[in-house]
C-alpha atoms as a PDB file:
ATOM      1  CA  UNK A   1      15.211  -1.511  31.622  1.00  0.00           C
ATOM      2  CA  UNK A   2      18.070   0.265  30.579  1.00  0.00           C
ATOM      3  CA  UNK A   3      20.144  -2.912  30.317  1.00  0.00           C
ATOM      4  CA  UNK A   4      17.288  -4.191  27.448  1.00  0.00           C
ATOM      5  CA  UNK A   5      17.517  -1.181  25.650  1.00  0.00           C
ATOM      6  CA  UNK A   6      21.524  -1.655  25.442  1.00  0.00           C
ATOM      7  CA  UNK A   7      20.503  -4.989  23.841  1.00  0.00           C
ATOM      8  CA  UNK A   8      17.787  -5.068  21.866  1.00  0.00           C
ATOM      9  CA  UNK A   9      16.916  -1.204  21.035  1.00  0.00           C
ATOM     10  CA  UNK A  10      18.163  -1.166  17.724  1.00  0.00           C
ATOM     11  CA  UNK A  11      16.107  -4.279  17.314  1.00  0.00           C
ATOM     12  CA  UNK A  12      12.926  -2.586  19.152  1.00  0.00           C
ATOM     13  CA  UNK A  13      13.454   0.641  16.770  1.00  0.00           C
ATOM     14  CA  UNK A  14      13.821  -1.327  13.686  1.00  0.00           C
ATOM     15  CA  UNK A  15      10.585  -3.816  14.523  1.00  0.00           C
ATOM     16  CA  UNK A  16       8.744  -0.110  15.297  1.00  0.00           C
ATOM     17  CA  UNK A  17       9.895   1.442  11.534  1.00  0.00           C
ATOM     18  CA  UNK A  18       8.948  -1.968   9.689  1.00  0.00           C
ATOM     19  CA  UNK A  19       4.999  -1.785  12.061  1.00  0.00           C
ATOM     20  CA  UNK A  20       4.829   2.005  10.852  1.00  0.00           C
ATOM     21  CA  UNK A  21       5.999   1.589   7.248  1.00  0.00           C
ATOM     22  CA  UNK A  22       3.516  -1.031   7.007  1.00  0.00           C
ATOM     23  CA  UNK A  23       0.687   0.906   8.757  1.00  0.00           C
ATOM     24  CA  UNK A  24       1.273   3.828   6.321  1.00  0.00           C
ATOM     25  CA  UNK A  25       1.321   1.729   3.245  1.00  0.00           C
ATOM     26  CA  UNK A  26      -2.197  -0.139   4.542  1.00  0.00           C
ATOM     27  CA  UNK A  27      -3.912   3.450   4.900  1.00  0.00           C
ATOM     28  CA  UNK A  28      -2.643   4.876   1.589  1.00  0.00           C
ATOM     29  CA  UNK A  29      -3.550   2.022  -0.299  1.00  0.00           C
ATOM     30  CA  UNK A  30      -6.310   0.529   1.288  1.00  0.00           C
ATOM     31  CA  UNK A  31      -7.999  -3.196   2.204  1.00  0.00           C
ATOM     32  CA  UNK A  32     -10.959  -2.169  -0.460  1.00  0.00           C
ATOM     33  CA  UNK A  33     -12.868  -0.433  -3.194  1.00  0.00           C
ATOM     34  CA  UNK A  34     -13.137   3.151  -1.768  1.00  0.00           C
ATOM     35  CA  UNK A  35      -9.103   3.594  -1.363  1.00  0.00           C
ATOM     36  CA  UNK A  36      -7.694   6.065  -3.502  1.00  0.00           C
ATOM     37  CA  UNK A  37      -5.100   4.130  -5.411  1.00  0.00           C
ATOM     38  CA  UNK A  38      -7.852   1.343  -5.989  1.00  0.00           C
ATOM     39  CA  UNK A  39      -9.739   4.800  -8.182  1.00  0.00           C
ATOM     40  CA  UNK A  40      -7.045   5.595  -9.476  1.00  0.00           C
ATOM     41  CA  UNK A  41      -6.460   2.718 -10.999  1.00  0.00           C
ATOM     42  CA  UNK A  42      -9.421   1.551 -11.966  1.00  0.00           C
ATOM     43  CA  UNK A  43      -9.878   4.847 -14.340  1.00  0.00           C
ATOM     44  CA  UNK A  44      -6.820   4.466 -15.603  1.00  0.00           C
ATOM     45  CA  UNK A  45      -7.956   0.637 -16.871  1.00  0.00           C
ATOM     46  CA  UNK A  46     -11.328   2.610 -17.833  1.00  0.00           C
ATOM     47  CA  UNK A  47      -9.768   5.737 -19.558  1.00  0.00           C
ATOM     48  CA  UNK A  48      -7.340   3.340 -21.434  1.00  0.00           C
ATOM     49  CA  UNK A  49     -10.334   0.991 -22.976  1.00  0.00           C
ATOM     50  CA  UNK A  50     -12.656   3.652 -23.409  1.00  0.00           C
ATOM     51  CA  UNK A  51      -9.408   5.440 -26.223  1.00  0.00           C
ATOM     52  CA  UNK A  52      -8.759   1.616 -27.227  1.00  0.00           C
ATOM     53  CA  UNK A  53     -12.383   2.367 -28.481  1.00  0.00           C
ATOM     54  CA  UNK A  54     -14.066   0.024 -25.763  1.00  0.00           C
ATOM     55  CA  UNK A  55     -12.209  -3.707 -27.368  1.00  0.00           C
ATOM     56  CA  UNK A  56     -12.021  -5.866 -24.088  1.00  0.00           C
ATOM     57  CA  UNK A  57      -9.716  -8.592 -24.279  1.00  0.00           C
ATOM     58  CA  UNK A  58     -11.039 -12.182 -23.111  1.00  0.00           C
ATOM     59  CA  UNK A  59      -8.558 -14.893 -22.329  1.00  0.00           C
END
């Protein structure tokens, strides 16, 4: 065990910061509509068309 952890630990810890890193992101953002940056952002779209005096752009 200790001969792996010579080897590969620095490996092992980086793997473990990337998995956490990711795991953090994922709960502050969200996979759907109730996440708080997903809110955010859509009243910020909202706010800014509602002062734009409601004109939505269509392709």
């Amino acid at each position: 065990m200790d001969e792996i952890f010579k080897q590969y630990g620095s490996t092992i810890i980086t793997v473990l910061a990337i998995v956490a890193v990711i795991g953090i992101i994922t709960l502050v953002i969200g996979t759907d509509t109730t996440s708080l940056v997903y809110k955010a952002f859509s009243d910020l779209i909202s706010n800014f068309y509602k002062s734009a005096g409601g004109v939505i752009l269509t392709p």
